[in-house]
Protein backbone atom coordinates (compact mmCIF):
# COMPACT_ATOMS: atom_id res chain seq x y z
CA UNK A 1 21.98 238.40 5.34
CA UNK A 2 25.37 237.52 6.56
CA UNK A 3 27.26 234.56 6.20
CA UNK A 4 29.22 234.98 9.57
CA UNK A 5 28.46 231.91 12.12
CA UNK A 6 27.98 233.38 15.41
CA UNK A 7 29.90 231.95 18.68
CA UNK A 8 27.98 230.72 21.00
CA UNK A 9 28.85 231.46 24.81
CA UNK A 10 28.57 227.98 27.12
CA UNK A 11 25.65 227.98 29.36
CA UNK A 12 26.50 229.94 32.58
CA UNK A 13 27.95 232.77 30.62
CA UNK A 14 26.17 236.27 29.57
CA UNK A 15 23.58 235.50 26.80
CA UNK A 16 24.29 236.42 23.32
CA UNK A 17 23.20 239.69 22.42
CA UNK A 18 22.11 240.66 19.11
CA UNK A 19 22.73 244.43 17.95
CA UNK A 20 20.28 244.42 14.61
CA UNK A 21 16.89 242.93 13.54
CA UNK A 22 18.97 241.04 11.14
CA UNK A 23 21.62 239.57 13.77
CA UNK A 24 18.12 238.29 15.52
CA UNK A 25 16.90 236.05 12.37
CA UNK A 26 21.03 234.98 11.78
CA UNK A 27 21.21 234.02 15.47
CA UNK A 28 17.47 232.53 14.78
CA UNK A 29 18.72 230.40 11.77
CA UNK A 30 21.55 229.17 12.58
CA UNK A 31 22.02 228.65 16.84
CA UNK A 32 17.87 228.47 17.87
CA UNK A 33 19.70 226.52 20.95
CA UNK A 34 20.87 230.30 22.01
CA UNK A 35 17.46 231.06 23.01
CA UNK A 36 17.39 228.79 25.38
CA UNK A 37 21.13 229.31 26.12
CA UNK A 38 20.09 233.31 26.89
CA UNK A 39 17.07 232.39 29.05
CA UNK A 40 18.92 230.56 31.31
CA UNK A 41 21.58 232.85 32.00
CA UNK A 42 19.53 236.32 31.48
CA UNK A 43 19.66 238.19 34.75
CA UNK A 44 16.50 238.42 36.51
CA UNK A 45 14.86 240.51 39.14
CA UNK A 46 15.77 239.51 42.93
CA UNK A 47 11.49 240.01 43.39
CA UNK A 48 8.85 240.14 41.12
CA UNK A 49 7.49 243.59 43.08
CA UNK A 50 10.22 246.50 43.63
CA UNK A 51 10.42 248.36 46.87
CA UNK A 52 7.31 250.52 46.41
CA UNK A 53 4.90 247.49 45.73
CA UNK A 54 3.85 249.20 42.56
CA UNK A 55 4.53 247.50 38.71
CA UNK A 56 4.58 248.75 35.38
CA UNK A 57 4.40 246.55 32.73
CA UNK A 58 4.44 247.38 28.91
CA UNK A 59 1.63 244.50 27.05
CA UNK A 60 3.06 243.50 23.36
CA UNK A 61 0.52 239.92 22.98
CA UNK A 62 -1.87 241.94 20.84
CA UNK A 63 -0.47 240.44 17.48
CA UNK A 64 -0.54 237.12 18.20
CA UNK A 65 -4.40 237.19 18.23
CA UNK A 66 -4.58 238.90 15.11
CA UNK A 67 -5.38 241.91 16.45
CA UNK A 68 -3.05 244.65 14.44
CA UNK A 69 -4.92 247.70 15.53
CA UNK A 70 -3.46 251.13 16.86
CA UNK A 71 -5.04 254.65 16.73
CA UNK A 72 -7.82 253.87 14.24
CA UNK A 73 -4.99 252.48 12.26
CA UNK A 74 -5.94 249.15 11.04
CA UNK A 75 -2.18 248.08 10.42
CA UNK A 76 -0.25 249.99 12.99
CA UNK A 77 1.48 246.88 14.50
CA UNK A 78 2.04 245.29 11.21
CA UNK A 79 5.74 245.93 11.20
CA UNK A 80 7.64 243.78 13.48
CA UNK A 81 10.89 245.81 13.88
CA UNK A 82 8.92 249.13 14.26
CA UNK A 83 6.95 247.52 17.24
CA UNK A 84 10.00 246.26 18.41
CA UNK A 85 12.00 249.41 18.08
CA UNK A 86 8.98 250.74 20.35
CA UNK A 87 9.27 247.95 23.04
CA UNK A 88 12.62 248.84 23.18
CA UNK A 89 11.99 252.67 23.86
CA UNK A 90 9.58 251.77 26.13
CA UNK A 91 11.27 248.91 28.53
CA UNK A 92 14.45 251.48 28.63
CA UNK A 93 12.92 254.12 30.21
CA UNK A 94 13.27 254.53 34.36
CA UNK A 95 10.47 252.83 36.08
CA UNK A 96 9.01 250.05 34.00
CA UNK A 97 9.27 247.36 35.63
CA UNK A 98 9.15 244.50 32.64
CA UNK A 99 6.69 243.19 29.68
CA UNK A 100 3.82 240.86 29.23
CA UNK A 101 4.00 239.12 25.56
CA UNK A 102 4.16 235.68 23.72
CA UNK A 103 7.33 233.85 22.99
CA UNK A 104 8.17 235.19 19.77
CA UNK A 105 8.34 238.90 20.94
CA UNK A 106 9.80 238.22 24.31
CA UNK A 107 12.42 235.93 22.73
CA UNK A 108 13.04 238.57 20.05
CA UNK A 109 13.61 241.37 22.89
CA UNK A 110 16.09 238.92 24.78
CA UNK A 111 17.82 238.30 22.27
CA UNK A 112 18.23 242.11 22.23
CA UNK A 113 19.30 242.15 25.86
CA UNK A 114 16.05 244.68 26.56
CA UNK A 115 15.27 241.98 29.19
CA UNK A 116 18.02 242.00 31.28
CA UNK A 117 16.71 242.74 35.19
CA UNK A 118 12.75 242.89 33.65
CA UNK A 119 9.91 240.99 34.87
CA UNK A 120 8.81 238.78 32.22
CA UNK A 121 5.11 237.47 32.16
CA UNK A 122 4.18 234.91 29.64
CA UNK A 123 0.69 234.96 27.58
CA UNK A 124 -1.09 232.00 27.44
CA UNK A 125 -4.49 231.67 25.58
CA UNK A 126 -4.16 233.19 22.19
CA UNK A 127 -6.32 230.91 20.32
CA UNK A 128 -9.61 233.21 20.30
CA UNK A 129 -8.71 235.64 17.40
CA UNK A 130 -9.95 238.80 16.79
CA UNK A 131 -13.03 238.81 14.81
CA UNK A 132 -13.07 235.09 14.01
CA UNK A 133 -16.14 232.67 14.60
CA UNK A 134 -14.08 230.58 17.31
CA UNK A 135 -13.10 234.03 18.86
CA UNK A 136 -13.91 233.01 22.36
CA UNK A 137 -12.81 229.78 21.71
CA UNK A 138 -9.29 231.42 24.48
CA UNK A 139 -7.32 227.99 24.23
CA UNK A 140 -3.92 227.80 25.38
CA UNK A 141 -2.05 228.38 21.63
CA UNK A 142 1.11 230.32 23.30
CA UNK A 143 3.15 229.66 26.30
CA UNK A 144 2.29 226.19 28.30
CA UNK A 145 2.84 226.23 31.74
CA UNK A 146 6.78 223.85 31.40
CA UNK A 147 7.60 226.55 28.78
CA UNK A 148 6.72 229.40 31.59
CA UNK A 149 8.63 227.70 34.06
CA UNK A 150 11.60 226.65 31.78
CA UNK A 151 11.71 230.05 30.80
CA UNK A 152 12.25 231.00 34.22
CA UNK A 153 9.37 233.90 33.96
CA UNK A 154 7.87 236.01 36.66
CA UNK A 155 4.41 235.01 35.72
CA UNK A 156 1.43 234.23 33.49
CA UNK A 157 -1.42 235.97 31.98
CA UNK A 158 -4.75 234.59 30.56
CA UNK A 159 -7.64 236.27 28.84
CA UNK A 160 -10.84 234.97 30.74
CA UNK A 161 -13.82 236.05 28.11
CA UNK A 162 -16.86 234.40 30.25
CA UNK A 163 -19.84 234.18 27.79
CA UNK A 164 -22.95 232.41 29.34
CA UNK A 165 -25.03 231.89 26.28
CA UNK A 166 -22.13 230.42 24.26
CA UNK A 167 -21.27 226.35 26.20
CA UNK A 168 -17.97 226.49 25.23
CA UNK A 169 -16.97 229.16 27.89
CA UNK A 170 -16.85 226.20 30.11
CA UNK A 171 -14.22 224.22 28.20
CA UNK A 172 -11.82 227.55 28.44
CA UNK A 173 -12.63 228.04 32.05
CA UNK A 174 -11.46 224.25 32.97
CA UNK A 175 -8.61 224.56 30.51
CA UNK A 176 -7.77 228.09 33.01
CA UNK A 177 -8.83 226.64 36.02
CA UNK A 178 -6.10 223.81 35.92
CA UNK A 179 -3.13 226.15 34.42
CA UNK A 180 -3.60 228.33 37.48
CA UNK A 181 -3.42 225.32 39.44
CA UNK A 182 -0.40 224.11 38.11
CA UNK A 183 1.30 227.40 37.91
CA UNK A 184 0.41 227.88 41.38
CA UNK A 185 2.20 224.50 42.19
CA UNK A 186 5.44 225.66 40.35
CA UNK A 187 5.23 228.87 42.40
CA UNK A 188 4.61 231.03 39.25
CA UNK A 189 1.97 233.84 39.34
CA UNK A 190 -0.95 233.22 37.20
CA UNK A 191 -2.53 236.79 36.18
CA UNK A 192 -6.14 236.62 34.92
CA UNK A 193 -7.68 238.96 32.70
CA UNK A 194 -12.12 238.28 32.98
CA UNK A 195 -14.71 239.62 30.91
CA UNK A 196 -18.33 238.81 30.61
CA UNK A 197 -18.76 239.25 26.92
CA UNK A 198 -21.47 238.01 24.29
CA UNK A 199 -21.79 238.68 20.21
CA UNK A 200 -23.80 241.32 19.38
CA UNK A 201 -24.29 241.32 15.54
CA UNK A 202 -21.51 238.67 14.81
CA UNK A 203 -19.16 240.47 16.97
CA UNK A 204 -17.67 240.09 20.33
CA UNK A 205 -17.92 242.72 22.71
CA UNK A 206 -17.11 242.67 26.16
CA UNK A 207 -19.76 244.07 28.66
CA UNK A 208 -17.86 246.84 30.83
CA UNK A 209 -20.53 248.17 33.23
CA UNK A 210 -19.32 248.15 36.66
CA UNK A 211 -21.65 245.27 37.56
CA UNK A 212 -20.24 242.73 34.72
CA UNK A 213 -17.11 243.21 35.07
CA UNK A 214 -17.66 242.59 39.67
CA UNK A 215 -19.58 239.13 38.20
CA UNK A 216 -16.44 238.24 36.23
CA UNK A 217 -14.11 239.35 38.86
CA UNK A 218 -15.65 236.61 41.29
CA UNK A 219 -15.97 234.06 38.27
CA UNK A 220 -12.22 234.27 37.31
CA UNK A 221 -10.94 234.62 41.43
CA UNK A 222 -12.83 231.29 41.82
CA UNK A 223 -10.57 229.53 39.15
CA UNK A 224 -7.90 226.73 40.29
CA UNK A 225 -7.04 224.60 43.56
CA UNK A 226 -5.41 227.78 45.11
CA UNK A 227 -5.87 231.16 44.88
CA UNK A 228 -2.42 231.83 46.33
CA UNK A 229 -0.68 232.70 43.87
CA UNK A 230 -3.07 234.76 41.34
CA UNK A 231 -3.36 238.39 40.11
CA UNK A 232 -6.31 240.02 38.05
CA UNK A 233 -6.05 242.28 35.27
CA UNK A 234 -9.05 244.75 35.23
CA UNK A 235 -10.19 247.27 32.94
CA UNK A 236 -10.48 250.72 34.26
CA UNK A 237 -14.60 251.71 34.11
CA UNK A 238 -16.97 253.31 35.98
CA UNK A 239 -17.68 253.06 39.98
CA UNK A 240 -14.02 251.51 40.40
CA UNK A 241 -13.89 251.78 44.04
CA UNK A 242 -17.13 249.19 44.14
CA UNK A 243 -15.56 247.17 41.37
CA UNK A 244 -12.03 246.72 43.50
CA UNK A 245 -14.19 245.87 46.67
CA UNK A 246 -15.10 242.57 44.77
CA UNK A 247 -11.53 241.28 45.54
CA UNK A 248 -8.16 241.07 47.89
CA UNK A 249 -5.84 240.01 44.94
CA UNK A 250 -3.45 242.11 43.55
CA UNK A 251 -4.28 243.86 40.83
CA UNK A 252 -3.10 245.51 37.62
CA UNK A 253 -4.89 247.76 35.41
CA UNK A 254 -5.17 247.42 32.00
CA UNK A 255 -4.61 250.23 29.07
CA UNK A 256 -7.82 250.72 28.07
CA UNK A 257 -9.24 252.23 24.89
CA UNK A 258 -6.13 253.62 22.50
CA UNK A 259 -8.52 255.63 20.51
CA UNK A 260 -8.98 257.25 23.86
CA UNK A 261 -7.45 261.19 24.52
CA UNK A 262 -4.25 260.32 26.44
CA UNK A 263 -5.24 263.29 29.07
CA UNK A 264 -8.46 261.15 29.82
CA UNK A 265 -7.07 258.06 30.12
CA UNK A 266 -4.00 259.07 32.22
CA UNK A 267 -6.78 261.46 34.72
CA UNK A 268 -8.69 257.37 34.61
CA UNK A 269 -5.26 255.78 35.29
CA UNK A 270 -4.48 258.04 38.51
CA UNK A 271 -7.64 258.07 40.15
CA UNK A 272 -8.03 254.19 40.13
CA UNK A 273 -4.53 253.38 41.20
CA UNK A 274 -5.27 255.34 44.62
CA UNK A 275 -7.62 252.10 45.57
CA UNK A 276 -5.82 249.63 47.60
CA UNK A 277 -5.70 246.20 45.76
CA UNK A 278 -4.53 247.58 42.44
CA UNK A 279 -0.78 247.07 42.30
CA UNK A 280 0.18 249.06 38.72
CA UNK A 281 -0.64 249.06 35.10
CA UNK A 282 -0.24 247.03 32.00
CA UNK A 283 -0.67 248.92 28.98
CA UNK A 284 0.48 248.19 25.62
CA UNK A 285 -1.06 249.85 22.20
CA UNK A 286 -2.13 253.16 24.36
CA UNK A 287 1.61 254.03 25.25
CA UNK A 288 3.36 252.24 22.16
CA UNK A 289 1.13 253.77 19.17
CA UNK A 290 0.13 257.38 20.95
CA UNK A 291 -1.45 259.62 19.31
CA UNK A 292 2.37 262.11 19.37
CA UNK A 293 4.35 258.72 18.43
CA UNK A 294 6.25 260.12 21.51
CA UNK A 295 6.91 256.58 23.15
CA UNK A 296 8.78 257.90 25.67
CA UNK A 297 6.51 260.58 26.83
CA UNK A 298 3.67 258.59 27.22
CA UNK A 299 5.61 255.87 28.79
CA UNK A 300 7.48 258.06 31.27
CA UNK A 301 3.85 259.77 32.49
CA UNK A 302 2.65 256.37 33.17
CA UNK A 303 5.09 255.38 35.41
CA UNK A 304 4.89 258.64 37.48
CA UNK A 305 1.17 257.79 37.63
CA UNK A 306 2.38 254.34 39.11
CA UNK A 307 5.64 254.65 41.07
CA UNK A 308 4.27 257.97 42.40
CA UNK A 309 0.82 256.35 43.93
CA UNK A 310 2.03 254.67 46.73
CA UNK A 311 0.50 252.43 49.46
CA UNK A 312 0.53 255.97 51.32
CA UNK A 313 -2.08 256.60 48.43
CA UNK A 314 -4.76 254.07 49.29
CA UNK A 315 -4.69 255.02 52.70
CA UNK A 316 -8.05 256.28 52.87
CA UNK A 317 -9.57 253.54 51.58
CA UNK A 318 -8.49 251.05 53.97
CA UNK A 319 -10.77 249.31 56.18
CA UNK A 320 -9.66 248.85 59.80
């Protein structure tokens, strides 16, 4: 590592960039004050939708719940620069709109200037890790609501796993219930993400017939003193059109199964964004980790899937 002391810009000015990995950790060791510094001065979005109504956001909070996974590959996001080098690919290409992740990716990527003019949304509850006993134990172990507002982010996402044998599902929901509310109160978006899940042989799975996930959809809409200001984040199953009746919010679609062929889940991806409340996608392991490791590729179909489906689109499905 070098030995050269950075200069630090006053607040007000453009934010330090960083051209390596290893300017990031210098910057990190010696000026953590330019984080802050480069939030307040990095340039954002004039509106959190663009002109067409329709987002595309690339998902990188996988990690932080210990889940490494990508491609039947165990370890796929163990490297931090390789997933990184990935984000980079991916929020550079035309169309996509911004990223969902916790701090220490999204402050990583700043400090990179790959957030410049992005939307930024801020994950929450990362305290249920993958395959642990306390698993849906989703407590708020990431962003806080001050540190979404200080960080002057588009929004915030929580995972909402609803299990009704298990009591403690009730602690998470009140801990969601009042960051929505207080979100809502700083005018912040609060995106939900429900699932009715339950173990099955130790593990956690979450139940994705159309059915659980309409229960879950009216469970996690019911959440806070307002609804004004929340989203949902919905997996893409079966009998979607029934699923999206269960709800006027706005509504992004998440990746879905990376194990998945990409042909499949992109054929999933077009016919579901035609219905009227869903708004975009969020994806993250299915278009960073593909099965070509062509980031761009898979990145640049999924936006024409989005920014292509208009409200023209959902037309049909309207109700007068």
């Amino acid at each position: 590592m070098s030995d050269t002391v950075l200069d630090l810009p006053d607040v007000g000015t453009a934010p330090p960039l960083c051209a390596t990995y290893a300017e990031v950790t210098e910057l990190r060791s010696r000026h953590p004050e330019a984080i802050a510094q480069a939030l307040a001065t990095r340039r954002r979005r004039p509106s959190f939708l663009p002109e067409d109504g329709r987002l595309m956001l690339v998902a990188a909070d996988h990690p932080a719940r210990g889940a490494l996974a990508a491609q039947r590959r165990p370890t796929a996001m163990s490297s931090r620069t390789d997933m990184l080098d990935r984000l980079r690919t991916a929020l550079a290409r035309p169309g996509v709109d911004g990223l969902l992740a916790t701090a220490d990716i999204a402050e990583d990527l700043l400090l990179l200037g790959a957030l410049e003019n992005k939307v930024v949304v801020a994950s929450m509850n990362r305290g249920g890790l993958a395959g642990s006993a306390f698993e849906l134990d989703d407590r708020m172990t990431a962003y806080d609501v001050r540190g979404v507002v200080e960080a002057r982010f588009d929004a915030a996402k929580m995972l909402n796993r609803f299990d009704l044998d298990d009591p403690g599902t009730v602690v998470s929901m009140e801990s969601a219930g009042r960051a929505v509310t207080d979100l809502a109160r700083a005018g912040v978006i609060a995106m939900l993400e429900p699932f009715l899940s339950r173990r099955v042989d130790g593990r956690v799975v979450n139940d994705l017939s159309p059915d659980a996930v309409i229960k879950s959809v009216h469970i996690a809409q019911g959440l806070g003193a307002t609804s004004a200001y929340t989203w949902l984040k919905l997996p893409v199953v079966d009998d979607m059109e029934r699923v999206m009746d269960a709800t006027t919010l706005p509504t992004l679609l998440l990746g879905g199964d990376p194990s998945r062929r990409p042909e499949e889940t992109f054929a999933q991806w077009r016919d579901a964004l035609a219905l009227p409340s869903v708004r975009g996608l969020v994806v993250g392991r299915t278009l960073l980790y593909p099965p070509d490791e062509d980031v761009a590729d898979a990145v640049d179909t999924a936006v024409s899937l989005v920014h292509r489906a208009g409200p023209e689109a959902s037309r049909d499905h309207r109700r007068p």
